[in-house]
Protein backbone atom coordinates (compact mmCIF):
# COMPACT_ATOMS: atom_id res chain seq x y z
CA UNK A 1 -40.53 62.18 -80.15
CA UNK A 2 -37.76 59.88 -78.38
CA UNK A 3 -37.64 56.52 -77.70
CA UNK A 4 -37.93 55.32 -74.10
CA UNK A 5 -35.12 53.10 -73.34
CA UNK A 6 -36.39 48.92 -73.94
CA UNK A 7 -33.88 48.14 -70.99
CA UNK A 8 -35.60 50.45 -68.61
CA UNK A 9 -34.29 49.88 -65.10
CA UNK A 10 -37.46 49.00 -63.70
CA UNK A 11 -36.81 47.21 -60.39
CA UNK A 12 -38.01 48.19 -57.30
CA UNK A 13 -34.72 50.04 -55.93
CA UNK A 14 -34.22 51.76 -59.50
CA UNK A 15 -31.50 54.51 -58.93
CA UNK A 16 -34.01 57.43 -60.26
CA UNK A 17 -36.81 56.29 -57.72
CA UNK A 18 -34.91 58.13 -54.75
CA UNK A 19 -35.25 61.39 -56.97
CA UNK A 20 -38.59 61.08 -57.53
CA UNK A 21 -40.57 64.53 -56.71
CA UNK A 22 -44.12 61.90 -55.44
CA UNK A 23 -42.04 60.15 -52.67
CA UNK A 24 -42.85 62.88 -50.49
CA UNK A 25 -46.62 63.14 -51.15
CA UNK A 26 -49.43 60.80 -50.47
CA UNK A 27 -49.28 57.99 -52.89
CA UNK A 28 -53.30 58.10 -52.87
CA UNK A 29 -53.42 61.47 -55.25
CA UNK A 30 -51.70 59.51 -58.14
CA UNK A 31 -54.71 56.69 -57.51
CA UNK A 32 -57.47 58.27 -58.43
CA UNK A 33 -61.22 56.43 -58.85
CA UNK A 34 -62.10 57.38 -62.05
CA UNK A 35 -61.49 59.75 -64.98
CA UNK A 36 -64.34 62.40 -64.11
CA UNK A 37 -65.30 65.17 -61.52
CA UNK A 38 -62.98 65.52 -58.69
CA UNK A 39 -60.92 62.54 -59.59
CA UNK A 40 -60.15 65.02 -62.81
CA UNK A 41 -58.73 67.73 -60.81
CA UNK A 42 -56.98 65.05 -58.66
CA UNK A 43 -55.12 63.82 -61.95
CA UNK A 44 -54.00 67.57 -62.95
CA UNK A 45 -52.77 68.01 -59.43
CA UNK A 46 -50.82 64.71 -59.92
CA UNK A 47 -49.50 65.26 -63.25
CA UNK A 48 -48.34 68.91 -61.44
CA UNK A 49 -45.64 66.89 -59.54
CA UNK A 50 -45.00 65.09 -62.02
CA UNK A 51 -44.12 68.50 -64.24
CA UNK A 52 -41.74 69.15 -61.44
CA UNK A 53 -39.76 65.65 -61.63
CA UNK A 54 -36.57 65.70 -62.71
CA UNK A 55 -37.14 61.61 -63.46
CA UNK A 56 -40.16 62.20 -64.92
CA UNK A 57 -39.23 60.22 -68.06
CA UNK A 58 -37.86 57.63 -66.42
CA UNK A 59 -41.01 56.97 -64.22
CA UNK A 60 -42.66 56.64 -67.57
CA UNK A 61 -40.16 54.52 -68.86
CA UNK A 62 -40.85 52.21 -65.93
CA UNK A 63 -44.70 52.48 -66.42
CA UNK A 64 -44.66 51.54 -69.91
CA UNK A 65 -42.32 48.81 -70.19
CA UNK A 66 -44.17 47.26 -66.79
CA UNK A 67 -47.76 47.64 -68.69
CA UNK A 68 -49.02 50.09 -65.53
CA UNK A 69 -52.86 50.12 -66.10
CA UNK A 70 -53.92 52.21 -62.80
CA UNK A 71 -52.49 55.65 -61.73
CA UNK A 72 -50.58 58.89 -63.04
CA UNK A 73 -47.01 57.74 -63.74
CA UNK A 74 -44.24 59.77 -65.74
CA UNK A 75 -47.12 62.50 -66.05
CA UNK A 76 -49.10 60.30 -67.55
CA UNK A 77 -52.74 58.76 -67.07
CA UNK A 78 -53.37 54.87 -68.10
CA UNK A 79 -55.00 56.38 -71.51
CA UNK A 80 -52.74 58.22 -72.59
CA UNK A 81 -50.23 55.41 -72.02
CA UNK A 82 -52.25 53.05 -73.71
CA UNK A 83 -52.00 55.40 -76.52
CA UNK A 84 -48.15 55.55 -76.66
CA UNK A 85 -48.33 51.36 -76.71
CA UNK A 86 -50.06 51.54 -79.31
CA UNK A 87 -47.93 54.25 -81.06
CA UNK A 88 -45.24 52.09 -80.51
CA UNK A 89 -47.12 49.15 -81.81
CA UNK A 90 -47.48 50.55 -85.24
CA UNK A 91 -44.07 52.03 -85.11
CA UNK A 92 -42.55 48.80 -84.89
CA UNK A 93 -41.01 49.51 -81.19
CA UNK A 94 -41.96 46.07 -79.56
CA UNK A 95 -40.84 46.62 -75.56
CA UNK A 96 -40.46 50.17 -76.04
CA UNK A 97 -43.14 53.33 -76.02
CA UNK A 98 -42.89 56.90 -78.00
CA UNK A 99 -42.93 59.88 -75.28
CA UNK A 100 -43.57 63.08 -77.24
């Protein structure tokens, strides 16, 4: 496991946003309207760009440290994000998240 970064550049014209591999693909798929049926397969098919991101980490970064509840970000869904705030929780990592 590594730490993500506290100091996260999370503004709105972050330098790895340009890079991202979603900026070419309808921001809608990352969205989806619940956990089950077709919104499942529309969060592996999101978390498939995501695998092909070379700022993957840092769009997790930015989703962590900016408490994202909704979407796939840095690969992730809003569980399993919760689940790395609280990782970090226990860990002692106040501002920052574990990313295995």
């Amino acid at each position: 496991m590594t730490a993500v970064p506290r100091q996260a550049d999370v503004s709105p014209k972050a330098d790895w946003w340009p890079r991202a591999a979603c900026r070419t693909v309808d921001p809608d798929l990352f969205f989806p309207v619940s956990a089950d049926g077709l919104s499942a397969m529309q969060i592996a098919v999101a978390k498939a760009v995501c695998a092909r991101c070379e700022v993957c980490h840092e769009c997790l970064a930015f989703a962590v440290s900016t408490g994202q509840r909704h979407g796939v970000w840095g690969g992730t869904s809003p569980n399993e994000r919760q689940r790395l705030r609280k990782k970090a929780r226990v860990a002692g990592l106040t501002g920052a998240a574990l990313v295995s």
